[in-house]
C-alpha atoms as a PDB file:
ATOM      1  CA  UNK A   1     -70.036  24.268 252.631  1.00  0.00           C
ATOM      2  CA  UNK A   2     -67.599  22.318 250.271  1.00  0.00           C
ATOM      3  CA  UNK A   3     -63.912  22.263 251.452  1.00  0.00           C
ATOM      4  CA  UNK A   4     -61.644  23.181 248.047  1.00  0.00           C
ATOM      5  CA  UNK A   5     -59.576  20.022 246.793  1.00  0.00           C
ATOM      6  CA  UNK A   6     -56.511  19.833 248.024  1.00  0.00           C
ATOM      7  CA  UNK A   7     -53.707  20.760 245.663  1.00  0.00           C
ATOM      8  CA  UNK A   8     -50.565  19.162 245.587  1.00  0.00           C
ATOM      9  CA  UNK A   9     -47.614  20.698 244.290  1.00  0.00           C
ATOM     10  CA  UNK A  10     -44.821  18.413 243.094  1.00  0.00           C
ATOM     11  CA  UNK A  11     -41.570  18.554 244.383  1.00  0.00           C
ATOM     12  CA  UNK A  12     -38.432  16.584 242.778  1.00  0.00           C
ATOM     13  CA  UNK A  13     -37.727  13.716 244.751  1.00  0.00           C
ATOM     14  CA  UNK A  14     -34.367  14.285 246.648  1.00  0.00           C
ATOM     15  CA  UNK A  15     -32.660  11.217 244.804  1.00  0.00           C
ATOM     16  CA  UNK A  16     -33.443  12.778 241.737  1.00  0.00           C
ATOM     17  CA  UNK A  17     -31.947  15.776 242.646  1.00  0.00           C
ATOM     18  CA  UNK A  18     -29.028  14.317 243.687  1.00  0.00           C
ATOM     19  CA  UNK A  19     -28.826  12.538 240.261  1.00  0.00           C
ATOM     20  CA  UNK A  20     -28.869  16.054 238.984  1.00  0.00           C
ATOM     21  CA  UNK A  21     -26.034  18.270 240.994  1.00  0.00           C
ATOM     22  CA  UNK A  22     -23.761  14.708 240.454  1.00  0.00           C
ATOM     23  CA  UNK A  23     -24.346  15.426 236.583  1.00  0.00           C
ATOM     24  CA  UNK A  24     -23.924  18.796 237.071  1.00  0.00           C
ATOM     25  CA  UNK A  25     -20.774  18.297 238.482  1.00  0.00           C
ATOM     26  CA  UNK A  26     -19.688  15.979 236.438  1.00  0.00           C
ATOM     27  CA  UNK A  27     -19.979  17.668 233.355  1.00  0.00           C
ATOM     28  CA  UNK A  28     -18.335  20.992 235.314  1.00  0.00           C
ATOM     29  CA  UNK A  29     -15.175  18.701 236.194  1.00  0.00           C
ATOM     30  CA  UNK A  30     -15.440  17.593 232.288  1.00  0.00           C
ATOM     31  CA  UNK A  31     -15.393  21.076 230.916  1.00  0.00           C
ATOM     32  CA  UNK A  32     -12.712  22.518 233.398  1.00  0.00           C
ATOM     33  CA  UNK A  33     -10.726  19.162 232.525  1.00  0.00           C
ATOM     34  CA  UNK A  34     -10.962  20.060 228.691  1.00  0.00           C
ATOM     35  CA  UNK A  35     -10.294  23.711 228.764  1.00  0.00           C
ATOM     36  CA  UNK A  36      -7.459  23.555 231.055  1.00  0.00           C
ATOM     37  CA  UNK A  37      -5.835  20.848 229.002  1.00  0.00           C
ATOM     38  CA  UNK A  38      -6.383  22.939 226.198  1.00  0.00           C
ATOM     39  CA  UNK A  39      -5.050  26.408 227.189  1.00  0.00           C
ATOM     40  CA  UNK A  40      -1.899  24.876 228.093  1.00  0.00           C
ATOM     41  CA  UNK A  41      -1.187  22.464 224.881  1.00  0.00           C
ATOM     42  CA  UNK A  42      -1.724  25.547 222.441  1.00  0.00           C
ATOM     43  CA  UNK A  43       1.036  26.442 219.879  1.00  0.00           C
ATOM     44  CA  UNK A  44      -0.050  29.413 217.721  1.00  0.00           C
ATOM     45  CA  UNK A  45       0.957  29.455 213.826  1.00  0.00           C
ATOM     46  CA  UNK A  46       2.586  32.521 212.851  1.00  0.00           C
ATOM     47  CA  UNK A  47       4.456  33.336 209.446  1.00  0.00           C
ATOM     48  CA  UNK A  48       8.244  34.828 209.405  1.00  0.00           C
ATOM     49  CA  UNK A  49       6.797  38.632 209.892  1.00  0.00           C
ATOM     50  CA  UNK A  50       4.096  37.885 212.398  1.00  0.00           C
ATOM     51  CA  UNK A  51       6.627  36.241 214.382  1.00  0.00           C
ATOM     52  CA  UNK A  52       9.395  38.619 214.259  1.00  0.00           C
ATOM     53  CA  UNK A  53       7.027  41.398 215.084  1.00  0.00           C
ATOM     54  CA  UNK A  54       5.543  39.745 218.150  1.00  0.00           C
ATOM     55  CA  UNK A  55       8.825  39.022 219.254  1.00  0.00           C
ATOM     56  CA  UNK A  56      10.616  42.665 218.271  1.00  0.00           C
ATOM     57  CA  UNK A  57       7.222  44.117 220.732  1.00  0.00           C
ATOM     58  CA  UNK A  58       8.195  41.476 223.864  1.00  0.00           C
ATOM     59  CA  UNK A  59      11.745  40.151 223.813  1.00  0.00           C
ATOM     60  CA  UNK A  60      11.496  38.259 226.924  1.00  0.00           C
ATOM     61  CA  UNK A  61       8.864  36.231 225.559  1.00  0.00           C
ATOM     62  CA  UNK A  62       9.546  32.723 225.264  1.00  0.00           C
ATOM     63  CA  UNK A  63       6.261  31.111 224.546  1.00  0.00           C
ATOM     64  CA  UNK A  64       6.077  28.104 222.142  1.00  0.00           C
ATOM     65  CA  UNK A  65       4.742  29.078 218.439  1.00  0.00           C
ATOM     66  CA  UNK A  66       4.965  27.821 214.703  1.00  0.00           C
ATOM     67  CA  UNK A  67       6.845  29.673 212.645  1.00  0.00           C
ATOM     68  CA  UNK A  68       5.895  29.472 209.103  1.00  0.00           C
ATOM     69  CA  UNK A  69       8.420  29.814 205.676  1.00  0.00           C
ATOM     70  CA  UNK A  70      10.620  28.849 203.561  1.00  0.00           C
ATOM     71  CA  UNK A  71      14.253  27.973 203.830  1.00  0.00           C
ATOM     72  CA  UNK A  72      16.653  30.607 202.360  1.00  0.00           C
ATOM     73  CA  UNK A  73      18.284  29.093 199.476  1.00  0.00           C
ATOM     74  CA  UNK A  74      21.934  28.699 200.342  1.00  0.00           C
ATOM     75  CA  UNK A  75      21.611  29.511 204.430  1.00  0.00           C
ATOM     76  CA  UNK A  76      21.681  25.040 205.062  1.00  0.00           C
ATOM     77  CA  UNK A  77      24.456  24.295 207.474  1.00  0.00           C
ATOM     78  CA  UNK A  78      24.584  21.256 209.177  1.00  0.00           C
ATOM     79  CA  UNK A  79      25.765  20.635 212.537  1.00  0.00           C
ATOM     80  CA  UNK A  80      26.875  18.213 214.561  1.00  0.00           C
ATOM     81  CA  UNK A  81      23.854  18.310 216.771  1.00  0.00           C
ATOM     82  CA  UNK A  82      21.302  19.522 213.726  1.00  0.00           C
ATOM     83  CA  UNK A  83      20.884  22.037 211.569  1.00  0.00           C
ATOM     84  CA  UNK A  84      20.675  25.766 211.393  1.00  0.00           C
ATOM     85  CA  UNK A  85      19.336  27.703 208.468  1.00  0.00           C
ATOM     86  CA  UNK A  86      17.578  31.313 207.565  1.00  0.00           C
ATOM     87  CA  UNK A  87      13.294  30.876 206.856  1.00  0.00           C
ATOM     88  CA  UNK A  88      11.863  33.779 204.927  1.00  0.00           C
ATOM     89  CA  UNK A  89       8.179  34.518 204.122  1.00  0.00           C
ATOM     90  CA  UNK A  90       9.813  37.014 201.596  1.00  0.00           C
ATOM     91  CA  UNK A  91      10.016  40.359 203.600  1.00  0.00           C
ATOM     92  CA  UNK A  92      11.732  39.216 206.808  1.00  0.00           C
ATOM     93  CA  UNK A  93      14.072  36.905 207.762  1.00  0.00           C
ATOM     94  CA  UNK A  94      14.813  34.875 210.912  1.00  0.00           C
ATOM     95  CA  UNK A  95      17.933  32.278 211.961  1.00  0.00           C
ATOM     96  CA  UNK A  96      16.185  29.017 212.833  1.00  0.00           C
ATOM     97  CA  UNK A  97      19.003  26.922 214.949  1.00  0.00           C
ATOM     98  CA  UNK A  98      17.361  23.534 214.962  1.00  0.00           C
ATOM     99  CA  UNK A  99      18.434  20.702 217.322  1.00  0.00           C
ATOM    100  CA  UNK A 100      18.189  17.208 215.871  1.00  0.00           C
ATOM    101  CA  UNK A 101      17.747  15.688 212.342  1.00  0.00           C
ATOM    102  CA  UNK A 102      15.944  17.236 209.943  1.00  0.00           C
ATOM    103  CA  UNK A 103      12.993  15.657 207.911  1.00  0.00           C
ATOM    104  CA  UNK A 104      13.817  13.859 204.548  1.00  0.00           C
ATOM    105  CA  UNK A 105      12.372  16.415 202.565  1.00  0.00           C
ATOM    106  CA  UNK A 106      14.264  19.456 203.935  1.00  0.00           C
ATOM    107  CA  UNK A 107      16.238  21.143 201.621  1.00  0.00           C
ATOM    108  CA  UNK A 108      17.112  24.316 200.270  1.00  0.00           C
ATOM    109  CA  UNK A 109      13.830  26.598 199.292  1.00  0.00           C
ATOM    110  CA  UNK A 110      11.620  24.049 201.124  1.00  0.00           C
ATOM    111  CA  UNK A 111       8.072  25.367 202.562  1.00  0.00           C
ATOM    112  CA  UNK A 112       8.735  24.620 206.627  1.00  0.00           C
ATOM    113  CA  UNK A 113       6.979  24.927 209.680  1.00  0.00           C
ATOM    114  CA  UNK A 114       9.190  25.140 212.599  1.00  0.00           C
ATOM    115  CA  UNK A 115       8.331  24.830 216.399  1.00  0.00           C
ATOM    116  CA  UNK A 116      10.171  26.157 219.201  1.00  0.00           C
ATOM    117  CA  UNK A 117      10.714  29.722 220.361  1.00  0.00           C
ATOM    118  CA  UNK A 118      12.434  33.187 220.060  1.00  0.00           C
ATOM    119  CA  UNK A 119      15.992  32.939 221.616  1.00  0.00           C
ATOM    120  CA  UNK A 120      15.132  35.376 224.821  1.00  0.00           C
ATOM    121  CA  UNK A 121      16.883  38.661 224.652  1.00  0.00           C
ATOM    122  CA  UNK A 122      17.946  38.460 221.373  1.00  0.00           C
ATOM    123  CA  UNK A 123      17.709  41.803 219.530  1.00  0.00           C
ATOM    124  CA  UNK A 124      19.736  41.264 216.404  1.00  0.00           C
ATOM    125  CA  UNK A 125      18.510  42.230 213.387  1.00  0.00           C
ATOM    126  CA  UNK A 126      17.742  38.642 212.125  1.00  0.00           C
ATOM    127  CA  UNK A 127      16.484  37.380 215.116  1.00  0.00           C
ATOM    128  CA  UNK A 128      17.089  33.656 216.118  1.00  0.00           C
ATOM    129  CA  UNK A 129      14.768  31.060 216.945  1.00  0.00           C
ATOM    130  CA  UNK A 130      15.511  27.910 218.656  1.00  0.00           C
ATOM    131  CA  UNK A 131      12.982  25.047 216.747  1.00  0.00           C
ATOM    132  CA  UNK A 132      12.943  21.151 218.075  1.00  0.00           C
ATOM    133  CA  UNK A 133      10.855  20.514 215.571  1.00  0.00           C
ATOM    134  CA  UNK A 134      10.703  20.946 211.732  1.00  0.00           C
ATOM    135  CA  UNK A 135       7.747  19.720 210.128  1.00  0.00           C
ATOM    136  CA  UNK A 136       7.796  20.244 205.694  1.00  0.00           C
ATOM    137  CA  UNK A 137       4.872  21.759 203.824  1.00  0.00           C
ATOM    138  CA  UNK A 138       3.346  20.026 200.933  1.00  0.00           C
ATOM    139  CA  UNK A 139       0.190  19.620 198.779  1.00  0.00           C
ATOM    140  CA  UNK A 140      -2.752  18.075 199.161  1.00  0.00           C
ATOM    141  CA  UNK A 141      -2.594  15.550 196.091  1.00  0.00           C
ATOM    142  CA  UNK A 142      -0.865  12.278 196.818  1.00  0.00           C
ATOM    143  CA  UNK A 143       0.882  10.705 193.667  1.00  0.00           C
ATOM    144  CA  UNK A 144       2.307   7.084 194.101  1.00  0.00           C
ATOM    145  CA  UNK A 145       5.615   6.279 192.508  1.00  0.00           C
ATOM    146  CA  UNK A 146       6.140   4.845 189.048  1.00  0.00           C
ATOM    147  CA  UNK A 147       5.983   1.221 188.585  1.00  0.00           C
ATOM    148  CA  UNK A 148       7.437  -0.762 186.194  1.00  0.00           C
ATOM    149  CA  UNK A 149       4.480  -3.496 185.077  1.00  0.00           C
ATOM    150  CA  UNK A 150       6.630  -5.229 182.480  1.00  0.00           C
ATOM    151  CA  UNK A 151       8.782  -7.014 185.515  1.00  0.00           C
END
């Protein structure tokens, strides 16, 4: 009688495998690395309404956002310390009281994105929020300035 053949059944090699759990961990510690970062450097976008509402629902809350409108025509005043002024998206209103110098561009009826937060506790019925940051929305399409050739 005719022994069967001998079957052998491949196993990883354990340096190999310990190639594998390092990469595995390394790409764990990657990913944790990136999402944590992440969570934690997020500043939601929200226009003057959105904004107002979120804060009207939680009060207390003093998370970091954008706030998204345009400057009130005639609500500029300037401060020793910056600037404070009303944004509207056209239905609601908020006080913006901004600490530091505004951009170049800001003026009167200018599209802005501020960042900061909801002054906590504040229930007034323009509510204020206290931006560091001011950035000035504009188009798309980039026109350099006139030049005189003739010179």
């Amino acid at each position: 009688m005719i022994d069967p053949p001998v079957v052998l059944v491949a196993r990883p090699k354990p340096k190999r495998m310990r190639y594998i759990v390092a990469g595995g961990l390394c790409a764990a510690a990657v990913l944790f690395l990136i999402v944590g970062g992440l969570s934690r450097n997020i500043v939601y976008f929200r226009t003057v309404s959105e904004g107002v509402t979120a804060h009207g629902k939680a009060p207390d809350d003093t998370g970091r956002l954008r706030l998204a409108g345009a400057v009130l025509t005639g609500s500029v005043e300037r401060r020793p310390d910056g600037v404070t002024f009303v944004v509207t998206d056209g239905t609601t209103r908020a006080r913006v009281l901004h600490h530091g110098d505004p951009p170049e561009l800001f003026k009167d009826g200018a599209p802005v994105v501020c960042e900061g937060h909801f002054v906590k506790g504040d229930r007034a019925a323009v509510p204020t929020f206290d931006s560091d940051r001011i950035m000035i929305k504009h188009g798309a399409e980039y026109r350099p300035p006139s030049v005189d050739a003739s010179k």
